[in-house]
C-alpha atoms as a PDB file:
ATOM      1  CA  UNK A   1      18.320  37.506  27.844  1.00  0.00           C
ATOM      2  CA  UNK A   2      15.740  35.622  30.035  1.00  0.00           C
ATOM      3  CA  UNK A   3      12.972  36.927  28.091  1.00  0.00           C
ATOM      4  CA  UNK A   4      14.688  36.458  24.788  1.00  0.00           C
ATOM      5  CA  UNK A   5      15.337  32.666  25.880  1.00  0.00           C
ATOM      6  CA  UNK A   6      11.284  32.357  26.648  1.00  0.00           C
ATOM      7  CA  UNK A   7      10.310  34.263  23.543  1.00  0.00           C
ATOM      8  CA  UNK A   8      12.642  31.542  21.584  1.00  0.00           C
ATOM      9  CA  UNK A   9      11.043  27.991  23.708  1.00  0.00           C
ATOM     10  CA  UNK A  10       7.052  29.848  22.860  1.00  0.00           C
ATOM     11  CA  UNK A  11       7.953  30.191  19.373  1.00  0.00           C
ATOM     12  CA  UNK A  12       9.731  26.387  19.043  1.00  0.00           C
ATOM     13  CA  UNK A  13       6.384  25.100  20.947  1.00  0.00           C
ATOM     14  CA  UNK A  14       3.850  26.843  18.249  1.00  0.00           C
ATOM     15  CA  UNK A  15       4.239  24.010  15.782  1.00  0.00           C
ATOM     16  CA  UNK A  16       3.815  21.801  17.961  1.00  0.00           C
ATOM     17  CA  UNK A  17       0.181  23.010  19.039  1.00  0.00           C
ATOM     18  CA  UNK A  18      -0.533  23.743  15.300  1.00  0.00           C
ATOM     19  CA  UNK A  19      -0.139  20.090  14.575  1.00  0.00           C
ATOM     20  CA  UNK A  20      -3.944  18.817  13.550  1.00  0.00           C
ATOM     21  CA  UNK A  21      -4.785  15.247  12.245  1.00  0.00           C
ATOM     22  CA  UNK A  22      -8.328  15.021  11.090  1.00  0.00           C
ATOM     23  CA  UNK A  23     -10.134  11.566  10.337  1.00  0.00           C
ATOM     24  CA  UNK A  24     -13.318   9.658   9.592  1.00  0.00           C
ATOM     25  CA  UNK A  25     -14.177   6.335  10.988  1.00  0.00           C
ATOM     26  CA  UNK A  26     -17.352   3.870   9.733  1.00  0.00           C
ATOM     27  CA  UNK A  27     -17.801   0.438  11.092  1.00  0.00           C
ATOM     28  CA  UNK A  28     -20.112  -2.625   9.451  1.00  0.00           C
ATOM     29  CA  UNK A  29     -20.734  -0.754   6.058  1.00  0.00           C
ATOM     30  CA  UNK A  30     -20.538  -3.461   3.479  1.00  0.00           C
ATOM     31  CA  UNK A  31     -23.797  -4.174   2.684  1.00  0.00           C
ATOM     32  CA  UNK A  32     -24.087  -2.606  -1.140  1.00  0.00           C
ATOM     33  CA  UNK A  33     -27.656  -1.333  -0.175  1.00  0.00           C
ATOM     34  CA  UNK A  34     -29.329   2.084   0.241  1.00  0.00           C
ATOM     35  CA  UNK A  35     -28.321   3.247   3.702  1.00  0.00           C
ATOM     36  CA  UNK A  36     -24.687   2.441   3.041  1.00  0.00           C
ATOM     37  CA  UNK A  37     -24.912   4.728   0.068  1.00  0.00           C
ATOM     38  CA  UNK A  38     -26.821   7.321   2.003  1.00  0.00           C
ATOM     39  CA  UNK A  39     -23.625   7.402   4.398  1.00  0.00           C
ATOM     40  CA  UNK A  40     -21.302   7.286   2.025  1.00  0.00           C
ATOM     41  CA  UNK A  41     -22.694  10.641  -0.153  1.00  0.00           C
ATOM     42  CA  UNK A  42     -22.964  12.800   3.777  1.00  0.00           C
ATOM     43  CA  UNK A  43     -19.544  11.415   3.887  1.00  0.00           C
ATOM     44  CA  UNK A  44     -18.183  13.247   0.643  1.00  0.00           C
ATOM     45  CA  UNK A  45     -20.219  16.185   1.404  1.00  0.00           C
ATOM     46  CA  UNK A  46     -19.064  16.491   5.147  1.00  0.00           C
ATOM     47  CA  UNK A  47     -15.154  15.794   3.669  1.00  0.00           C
ATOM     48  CA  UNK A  48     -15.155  18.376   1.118  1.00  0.00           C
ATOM     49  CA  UNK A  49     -16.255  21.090   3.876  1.00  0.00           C
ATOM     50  CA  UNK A  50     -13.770  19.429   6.590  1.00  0.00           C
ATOM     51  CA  UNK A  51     -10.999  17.243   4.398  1.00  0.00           C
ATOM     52  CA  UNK A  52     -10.092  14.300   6.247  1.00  0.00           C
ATOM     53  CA  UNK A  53      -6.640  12.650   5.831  1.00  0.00           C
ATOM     54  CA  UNK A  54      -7.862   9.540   6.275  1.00  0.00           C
ATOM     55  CA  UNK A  55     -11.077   6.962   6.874  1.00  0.00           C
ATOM     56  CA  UNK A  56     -10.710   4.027   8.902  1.00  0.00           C
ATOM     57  CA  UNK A  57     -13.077   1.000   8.301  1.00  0.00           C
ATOM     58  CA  UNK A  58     -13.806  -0.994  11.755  1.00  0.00           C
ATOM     59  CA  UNK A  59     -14.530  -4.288   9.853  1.00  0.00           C
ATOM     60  CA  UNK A  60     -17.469  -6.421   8.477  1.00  0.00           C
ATOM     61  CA  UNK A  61     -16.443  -3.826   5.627  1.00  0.00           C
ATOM     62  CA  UNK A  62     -17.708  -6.977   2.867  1.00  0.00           C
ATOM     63  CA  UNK A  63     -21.220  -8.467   3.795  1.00  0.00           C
ATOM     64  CA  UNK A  64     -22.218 -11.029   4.118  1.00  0.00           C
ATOM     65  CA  UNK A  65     -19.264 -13.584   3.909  1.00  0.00           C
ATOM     66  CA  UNK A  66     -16.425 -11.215   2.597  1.00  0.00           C
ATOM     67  CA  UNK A  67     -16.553 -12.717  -1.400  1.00  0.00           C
ATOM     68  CA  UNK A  68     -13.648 -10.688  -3.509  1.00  0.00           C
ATOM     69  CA  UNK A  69     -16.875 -10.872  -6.150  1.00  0.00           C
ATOM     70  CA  UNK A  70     -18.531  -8.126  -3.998  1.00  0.00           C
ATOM     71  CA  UNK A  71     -15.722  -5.788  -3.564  1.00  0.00           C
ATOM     72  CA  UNK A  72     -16.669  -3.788  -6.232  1.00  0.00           C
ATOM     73  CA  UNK A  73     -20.305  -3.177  -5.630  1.00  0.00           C
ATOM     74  CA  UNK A  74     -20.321  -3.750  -1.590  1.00  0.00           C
ATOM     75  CA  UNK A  75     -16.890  -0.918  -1.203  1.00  0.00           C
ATOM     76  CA  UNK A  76     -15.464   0.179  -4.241  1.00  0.00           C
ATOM     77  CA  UNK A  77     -17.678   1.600  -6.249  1.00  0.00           C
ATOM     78  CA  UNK A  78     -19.523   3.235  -3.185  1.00  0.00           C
ATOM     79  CA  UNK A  79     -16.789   4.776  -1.966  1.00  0.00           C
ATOM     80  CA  UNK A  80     -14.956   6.067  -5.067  1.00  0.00           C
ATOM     81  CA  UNK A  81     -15.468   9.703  -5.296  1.00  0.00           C
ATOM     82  CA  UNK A  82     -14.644   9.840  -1.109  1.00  0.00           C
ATOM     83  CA  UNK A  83     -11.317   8.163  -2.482  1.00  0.00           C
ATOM     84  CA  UNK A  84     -10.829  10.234  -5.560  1.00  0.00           C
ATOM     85  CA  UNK A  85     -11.036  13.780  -3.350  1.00  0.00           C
ATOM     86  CA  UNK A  86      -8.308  12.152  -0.627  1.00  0.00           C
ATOM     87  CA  UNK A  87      -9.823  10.481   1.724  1.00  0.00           C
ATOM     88  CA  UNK A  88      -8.428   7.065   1.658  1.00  0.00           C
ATOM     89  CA  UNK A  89      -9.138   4.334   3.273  1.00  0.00           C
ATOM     90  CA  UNK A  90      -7.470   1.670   6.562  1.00  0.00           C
ATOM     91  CA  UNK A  91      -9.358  -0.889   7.381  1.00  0.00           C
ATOM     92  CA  UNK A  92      -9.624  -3.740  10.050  1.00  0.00           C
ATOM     93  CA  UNK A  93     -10.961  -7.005   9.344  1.00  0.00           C
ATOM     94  CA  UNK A  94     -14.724  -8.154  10.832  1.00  0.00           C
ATOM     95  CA  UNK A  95     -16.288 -11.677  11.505  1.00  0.00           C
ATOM     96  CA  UNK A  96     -18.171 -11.275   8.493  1.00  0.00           C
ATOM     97  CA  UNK A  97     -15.255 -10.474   6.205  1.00  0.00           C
ATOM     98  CA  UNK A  98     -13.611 -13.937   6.618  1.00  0.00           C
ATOM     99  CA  UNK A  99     -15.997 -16.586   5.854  1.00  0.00           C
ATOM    100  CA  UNK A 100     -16.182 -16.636   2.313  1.00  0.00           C
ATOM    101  CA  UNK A 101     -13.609 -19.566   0.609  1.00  0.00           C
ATOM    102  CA  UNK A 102     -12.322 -17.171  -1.171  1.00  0.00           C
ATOM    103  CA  UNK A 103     -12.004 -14.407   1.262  1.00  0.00           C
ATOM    104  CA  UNK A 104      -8.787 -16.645   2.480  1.00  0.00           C
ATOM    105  CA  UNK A 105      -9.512 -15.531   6.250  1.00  0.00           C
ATOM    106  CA  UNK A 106      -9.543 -11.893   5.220  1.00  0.00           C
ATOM    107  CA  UNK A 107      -6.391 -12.242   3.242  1.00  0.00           C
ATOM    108  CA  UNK A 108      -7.956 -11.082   0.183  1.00  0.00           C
ATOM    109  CA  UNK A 109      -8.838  -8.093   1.990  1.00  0.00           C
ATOM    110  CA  UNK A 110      -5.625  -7.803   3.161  1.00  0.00           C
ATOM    111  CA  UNK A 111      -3.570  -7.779  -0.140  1.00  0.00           C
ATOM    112  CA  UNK A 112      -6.121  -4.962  -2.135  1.00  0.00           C
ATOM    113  CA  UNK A 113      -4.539  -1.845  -1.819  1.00  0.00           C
ATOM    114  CA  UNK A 114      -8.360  -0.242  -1.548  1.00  0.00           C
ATOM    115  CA  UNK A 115      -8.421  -1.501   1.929  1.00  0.00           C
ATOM    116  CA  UNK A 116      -5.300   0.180   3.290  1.00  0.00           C
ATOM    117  CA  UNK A 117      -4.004  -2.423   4.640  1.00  0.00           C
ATOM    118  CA  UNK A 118      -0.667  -0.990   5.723  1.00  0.00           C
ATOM    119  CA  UNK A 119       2.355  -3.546   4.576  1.00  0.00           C
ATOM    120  CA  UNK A 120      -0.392  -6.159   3.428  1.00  0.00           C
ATOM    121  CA  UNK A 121      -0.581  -7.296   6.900  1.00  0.00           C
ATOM    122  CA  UNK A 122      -3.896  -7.575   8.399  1.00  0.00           C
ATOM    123  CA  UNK A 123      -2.306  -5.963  12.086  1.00  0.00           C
ATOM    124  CA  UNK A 124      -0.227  -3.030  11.122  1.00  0.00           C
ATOM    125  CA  UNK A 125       0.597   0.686  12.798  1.00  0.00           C
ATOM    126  CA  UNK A 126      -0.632   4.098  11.296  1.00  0.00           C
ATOM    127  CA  UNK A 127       2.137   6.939  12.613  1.00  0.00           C
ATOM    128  CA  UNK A 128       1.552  10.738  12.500  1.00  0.00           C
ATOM    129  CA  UNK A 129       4.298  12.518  13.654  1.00  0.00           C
ATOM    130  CA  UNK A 130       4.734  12.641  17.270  1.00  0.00           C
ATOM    131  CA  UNK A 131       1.046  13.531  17.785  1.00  0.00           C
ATOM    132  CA  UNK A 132      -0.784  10.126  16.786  1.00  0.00           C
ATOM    133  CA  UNK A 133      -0.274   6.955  16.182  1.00  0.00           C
ATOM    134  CA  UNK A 134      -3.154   3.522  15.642  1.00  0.00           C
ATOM    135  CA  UNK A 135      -2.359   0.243  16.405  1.00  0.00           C
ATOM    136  CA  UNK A 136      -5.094  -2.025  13.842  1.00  0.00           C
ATOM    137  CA  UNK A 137      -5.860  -5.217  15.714  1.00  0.00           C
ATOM    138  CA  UNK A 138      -7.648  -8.471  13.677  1.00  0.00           C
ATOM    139  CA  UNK A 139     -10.192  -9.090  16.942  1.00  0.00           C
ATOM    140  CA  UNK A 140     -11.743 -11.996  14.905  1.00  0.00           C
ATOM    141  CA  UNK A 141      -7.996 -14.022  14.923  1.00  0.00           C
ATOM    142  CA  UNK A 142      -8.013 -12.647  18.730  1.00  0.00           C
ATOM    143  CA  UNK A 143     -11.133 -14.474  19.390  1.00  0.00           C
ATOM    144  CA  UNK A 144      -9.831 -18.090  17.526  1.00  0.00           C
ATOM    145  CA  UNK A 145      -6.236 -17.603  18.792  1.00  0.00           C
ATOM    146  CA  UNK A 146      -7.204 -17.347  22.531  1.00  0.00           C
ATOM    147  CA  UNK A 147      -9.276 -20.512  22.227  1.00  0.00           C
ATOM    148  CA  UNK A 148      -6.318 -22.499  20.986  1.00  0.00           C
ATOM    149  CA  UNK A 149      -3.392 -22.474  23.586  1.00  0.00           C
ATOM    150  CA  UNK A 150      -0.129 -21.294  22.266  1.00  0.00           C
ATOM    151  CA  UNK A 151      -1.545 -19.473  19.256  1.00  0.00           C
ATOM    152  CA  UNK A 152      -1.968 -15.883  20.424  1.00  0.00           C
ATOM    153  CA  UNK A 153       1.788 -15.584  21.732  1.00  0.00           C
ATOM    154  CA  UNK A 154       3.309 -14.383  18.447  1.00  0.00           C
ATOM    155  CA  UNK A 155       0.338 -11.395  18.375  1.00  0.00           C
ATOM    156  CA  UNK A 156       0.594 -10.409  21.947  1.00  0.00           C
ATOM    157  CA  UNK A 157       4.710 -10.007  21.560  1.00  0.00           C
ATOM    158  CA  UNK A 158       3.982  -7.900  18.618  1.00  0.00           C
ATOM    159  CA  UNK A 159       1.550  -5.680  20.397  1.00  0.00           C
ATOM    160  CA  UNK A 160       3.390  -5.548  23.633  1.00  0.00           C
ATOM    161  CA  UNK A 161       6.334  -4.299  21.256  1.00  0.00           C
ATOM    162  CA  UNK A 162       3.896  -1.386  19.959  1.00  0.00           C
ATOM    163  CA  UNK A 163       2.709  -1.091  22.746  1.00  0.00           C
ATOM    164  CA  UNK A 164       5.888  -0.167  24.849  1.00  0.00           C
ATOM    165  CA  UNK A 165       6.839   2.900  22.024  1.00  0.00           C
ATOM    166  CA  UNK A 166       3.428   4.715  23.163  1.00  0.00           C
ATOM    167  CA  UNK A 167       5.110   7.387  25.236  1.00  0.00           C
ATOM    168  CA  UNK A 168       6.533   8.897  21.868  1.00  0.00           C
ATOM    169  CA  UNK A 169       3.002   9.879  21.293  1.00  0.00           C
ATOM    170  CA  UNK A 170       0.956  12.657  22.235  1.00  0.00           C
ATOM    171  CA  UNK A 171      -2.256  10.310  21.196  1.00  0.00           C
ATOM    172  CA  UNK A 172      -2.331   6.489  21.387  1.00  0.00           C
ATOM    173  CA  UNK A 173      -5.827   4.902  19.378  1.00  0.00           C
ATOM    174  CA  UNK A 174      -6.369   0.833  18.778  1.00  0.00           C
ATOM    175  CA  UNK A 175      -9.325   0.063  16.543  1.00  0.00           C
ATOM    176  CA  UNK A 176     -10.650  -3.388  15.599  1.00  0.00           C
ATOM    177  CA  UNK A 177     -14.357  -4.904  15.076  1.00  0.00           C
ATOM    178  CA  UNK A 178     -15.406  -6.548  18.117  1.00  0.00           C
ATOM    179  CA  UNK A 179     -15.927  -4.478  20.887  1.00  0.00           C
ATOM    180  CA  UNK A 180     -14.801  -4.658  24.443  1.00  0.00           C
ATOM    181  CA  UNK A 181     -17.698  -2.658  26.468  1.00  0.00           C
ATOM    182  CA  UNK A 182     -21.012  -2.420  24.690  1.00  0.00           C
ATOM    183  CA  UNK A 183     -23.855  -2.197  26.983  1.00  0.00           C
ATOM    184  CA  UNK A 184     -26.936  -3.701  25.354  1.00  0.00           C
ATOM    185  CA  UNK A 185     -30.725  -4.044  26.279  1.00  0.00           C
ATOM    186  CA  UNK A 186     -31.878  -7.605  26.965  1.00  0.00           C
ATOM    187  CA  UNK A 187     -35.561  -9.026  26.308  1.00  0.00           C
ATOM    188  CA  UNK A 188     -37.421 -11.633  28.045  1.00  0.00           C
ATOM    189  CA  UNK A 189     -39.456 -14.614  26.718  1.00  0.00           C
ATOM    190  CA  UNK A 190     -38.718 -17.684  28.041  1.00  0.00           C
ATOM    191  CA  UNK A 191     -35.154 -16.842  28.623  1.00  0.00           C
ATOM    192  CA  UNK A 192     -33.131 -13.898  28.722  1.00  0.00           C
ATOM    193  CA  UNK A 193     -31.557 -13.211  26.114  1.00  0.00           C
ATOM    194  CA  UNK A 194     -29.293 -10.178  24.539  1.00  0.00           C
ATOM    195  CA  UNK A 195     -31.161  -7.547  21.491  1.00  0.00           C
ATOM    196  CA  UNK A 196     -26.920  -6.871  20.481  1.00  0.00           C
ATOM    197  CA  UNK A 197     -24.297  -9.053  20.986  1.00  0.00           C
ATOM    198  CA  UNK A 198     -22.699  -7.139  23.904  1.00  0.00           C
ATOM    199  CA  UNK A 199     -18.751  -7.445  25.114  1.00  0.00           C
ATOM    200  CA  UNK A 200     -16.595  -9.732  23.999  1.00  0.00           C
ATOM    201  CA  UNK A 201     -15.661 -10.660  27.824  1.00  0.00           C
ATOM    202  CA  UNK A 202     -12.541 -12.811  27.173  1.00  0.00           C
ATOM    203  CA  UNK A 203     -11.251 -10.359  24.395  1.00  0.00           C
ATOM    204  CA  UNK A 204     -11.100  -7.568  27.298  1.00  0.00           C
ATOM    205  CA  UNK A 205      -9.442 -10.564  29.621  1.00  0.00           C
ATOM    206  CA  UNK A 206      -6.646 -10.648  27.596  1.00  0.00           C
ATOM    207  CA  UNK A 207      -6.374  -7.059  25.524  1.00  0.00           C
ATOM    208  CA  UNK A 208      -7.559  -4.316  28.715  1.00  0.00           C
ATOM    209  CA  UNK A 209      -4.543  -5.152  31.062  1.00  0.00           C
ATOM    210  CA  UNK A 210      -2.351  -4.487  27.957  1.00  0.00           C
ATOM    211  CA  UNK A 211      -3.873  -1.320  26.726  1.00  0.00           C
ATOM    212  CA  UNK A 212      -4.660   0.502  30.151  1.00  0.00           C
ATOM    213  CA  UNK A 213      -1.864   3.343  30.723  1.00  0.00           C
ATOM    214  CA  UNK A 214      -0.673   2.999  26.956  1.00  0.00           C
ATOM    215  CA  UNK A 215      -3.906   4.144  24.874  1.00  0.00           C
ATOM    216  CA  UNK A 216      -6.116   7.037  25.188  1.00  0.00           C
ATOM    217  CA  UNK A 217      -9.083   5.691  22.546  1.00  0.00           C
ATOM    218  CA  UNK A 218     -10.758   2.542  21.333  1.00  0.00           C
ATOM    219  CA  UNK A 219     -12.535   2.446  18.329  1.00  0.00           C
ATOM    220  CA  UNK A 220     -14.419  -0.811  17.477  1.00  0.00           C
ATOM    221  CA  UNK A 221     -17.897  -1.855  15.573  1.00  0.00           C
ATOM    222  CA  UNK A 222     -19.598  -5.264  15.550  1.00  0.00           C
ATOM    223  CA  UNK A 223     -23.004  -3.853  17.117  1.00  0.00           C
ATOM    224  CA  UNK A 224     -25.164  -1.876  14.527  1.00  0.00           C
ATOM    225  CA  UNK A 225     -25.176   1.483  16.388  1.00  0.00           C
ATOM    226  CA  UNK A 226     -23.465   4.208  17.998  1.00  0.00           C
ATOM    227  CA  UNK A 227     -22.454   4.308  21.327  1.00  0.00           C
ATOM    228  CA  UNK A 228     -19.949   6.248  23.275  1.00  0.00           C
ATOM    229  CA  UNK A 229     -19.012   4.545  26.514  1.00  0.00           C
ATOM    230  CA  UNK A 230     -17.404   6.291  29.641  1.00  0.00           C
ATOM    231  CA  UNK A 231     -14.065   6.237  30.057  1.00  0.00           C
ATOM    232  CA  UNK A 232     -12.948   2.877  31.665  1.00  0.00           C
ATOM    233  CA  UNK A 233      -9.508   2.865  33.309  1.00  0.00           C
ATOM    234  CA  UNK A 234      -8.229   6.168  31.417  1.00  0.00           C
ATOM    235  CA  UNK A 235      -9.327   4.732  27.972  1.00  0.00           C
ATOM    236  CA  UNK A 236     -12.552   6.255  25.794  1.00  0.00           C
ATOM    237  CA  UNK A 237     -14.517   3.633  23.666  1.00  0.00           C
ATOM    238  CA  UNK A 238     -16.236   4.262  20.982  1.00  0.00           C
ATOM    239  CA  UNK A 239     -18.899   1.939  18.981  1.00  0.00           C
ATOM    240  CA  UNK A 240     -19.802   1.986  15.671  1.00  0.00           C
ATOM    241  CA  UNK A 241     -21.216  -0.163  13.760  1.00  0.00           C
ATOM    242  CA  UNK A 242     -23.997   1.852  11.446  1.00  0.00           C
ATOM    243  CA  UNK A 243     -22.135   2.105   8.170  1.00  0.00           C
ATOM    244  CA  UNK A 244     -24.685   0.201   6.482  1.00  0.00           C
ATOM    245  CA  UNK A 245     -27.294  -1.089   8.206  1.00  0.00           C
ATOM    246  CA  UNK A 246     -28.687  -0.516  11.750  1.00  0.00           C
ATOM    247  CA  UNK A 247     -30.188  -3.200  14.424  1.00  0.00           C
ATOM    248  CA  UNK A 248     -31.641  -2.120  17.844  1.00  0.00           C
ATOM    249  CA  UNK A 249     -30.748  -2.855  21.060  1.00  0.00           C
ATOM    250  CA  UNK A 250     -28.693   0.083  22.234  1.00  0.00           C
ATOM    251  CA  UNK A 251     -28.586   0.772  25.733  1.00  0.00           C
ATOM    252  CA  UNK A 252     -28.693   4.742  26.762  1.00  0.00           C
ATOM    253  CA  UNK A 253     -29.438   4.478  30.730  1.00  0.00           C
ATOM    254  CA  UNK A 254     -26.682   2.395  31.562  1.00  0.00           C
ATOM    255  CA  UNK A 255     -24.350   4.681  34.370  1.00  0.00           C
ATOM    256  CA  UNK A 256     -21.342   3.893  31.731  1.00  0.00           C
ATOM    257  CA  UNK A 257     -22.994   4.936  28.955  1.00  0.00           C
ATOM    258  CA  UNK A 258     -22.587   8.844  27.854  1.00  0.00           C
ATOM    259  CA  UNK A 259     -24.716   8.495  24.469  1.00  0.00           C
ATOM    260  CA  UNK A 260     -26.256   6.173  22.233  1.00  0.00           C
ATOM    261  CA  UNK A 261     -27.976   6.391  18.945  1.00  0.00           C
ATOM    262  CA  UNK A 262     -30.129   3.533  16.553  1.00  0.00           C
ATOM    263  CA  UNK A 263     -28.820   5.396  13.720  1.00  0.00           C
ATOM    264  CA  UNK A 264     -27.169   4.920  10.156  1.00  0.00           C
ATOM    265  CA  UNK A 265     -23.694   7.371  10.927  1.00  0.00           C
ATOM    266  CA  UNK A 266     -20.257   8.055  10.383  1.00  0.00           C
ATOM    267  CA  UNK A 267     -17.631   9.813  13.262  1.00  0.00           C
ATOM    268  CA  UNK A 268     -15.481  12.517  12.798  1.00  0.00           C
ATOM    269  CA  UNK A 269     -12.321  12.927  14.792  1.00  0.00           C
ATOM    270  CA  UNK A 270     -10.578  16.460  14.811  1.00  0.00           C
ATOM    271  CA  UNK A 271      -7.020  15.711  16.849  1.00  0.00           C
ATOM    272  CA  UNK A 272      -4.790  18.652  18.229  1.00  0.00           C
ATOM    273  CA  UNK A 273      -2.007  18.740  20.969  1.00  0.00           C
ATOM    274  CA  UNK A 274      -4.320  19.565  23.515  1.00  0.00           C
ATOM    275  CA  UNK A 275      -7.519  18.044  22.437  1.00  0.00           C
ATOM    276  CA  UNK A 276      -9.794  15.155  20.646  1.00  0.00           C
ATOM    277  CA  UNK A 277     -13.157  16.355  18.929  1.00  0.00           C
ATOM    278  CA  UNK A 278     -15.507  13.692  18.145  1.00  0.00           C
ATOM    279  CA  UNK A 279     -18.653  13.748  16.402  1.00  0.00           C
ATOM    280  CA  UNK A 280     -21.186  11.320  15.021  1.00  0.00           C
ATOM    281  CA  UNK A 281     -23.067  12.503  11.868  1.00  0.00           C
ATOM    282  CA  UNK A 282     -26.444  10.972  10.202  1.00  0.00           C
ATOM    283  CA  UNK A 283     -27.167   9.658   6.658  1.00  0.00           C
ATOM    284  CA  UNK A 284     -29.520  12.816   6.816  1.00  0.00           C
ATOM    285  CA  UNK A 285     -26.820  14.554   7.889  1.00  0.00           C
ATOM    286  CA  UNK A 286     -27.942  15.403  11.211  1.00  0.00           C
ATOM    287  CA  UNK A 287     -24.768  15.741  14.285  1.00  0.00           C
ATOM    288  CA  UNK A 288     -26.234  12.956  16.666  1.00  0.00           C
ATOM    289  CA  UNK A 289     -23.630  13.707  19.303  1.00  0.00           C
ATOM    290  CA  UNK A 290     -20.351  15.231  19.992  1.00  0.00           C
ATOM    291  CA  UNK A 291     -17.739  16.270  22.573  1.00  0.00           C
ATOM    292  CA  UNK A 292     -14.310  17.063  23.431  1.00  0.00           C
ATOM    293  CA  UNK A 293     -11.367  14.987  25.220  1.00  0.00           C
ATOM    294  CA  UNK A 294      -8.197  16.537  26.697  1.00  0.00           C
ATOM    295  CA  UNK A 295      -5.524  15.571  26.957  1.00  0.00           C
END
């Protein structure tokens, strides 16, 4: 009977570790220009080998002011056959994506179903099952909100309420545009002064004491690389920002720092029970870097 019992409570547990949740991520990609294009066709061609379910888009997604007048040629039409074989799309919203008039702060984003915006609300929740669930954060409205005393209370009681259902998930990812670690080289001419734009220092004042012990990964963009940042307090960051176009000023020595790349790329994220695969992936197509998290 024993053995029966532990035959029966093996054979309940292998769905479990079948479950497998496989996604792409690009940040800063809406420029309408060659490179972004370049991405975007290794994209299809990695996804029809290695289907994702989903892409998410880690804001500035509409350069350079977020106009609805470029959503066609800056996101649309770029990414259409990547759409057409499955792999839509969730996206956060970037600096750059609410300046225009008519961008209405994003909203137009927001409300265009090509986006993904999950209830047309520009901070939503992505659930998979019991294995994953992302929490989309507007970092930009962060940013404004925590200058202005009184404003950020209504988003901090929503993610605080998220927050507090993490334990029903095996995996717990936040993604938004402006990062919270990003180690950056500085030059020197008659001041110091940053080649990126480096952490957002009051965003991780407010944000890190919420997410440490409730998420496992950060994804953001805002800097024009790829960087992959050491664990800090249990949680994995990852940068990037090389959808579309590519700046330098990546730092790769830095002790916190595990790898860091100038380079036009896309990530790939293969999710099990047990374990996170991540890889990033060239406009030539080339696997820049890659590892494995358990859990």
């Amino acid at each position: 009977m024993t053995l029966l019992l532990l035959a029966a409570a093996w054979l309940a547990l292998i769905p479990a570790l079948a479950q497998t949740l496989r996604f792409g991520v690009i940040g800063d990609s809406g420029t309408g220009g060659s490179g972004q294009r370049r991405v975007a066709r290794q994209m299809e061609a990695f996804h029809e080998k290695h289907p994702w379910r989903f892409v998410l888009l880690l804001g500035d997604n509409i350069y350079g002011d977020g106009n609805p007048a470029d959503f066609e040629r800056k996101f649309k039409s770029v990414y259409r056959q990547l759409a057409t074989a499955g792999a839509g799309f969730h996206a956060t919203l970037g600096n750059h994506d609410r300046l225009h008039p008519r961008s209405r702060r994003g909203l137009a984003q927001v409300e265009d179903p090509a986006f993904g915006f999950v209830g047309r609300q520009d901070e939503y929740v992505l659930e998979y099952g019991n294995l994953a669930r992302f929490i989309c954060l507007n970092s930009d409205a962060w940013l404004e909100e925590i200058a202005a005393p009184g404003r950020l209370e209504v988003r901090l009681a929503r993610l605080r309420s998220w927050l507090s259902q993490s334990g029903r998930f095996r995996w717990n990812f936040a993604f938004f545009h402006h990062p919270l670690y990003s180690f950056v080289q500085r030059e020197i001419w008659f001041f110091t002064m940053p080649r990126g734009h480096g952490p957002e220092l009051e965003l991780r004042g407010v944000l890190e004491p919420e997410l440490v012990g409730k998420l496992d990964v950060v994804l953001t963009g805002h800097e024009h690389f790829y960087q992959k940042i050491r664990p800090q307090q249990g949680v994995h960051y990852f940068i990037s920002g090389g959808g579309g176009k590519v700046r330098k000023g990546v730092r790769r020595d830095h002790p916190e720092v595990e790898f860091g790349a100038e380079t036009l790329h896309f990530l790939d994220f293969e999710l099990s029970e047990r374990e996170l695969k991540y890889a990033a992936i060239s406009d030539q197509g080339v696997r820049l870097h890659g590892g494995v998290i358990s859990k």
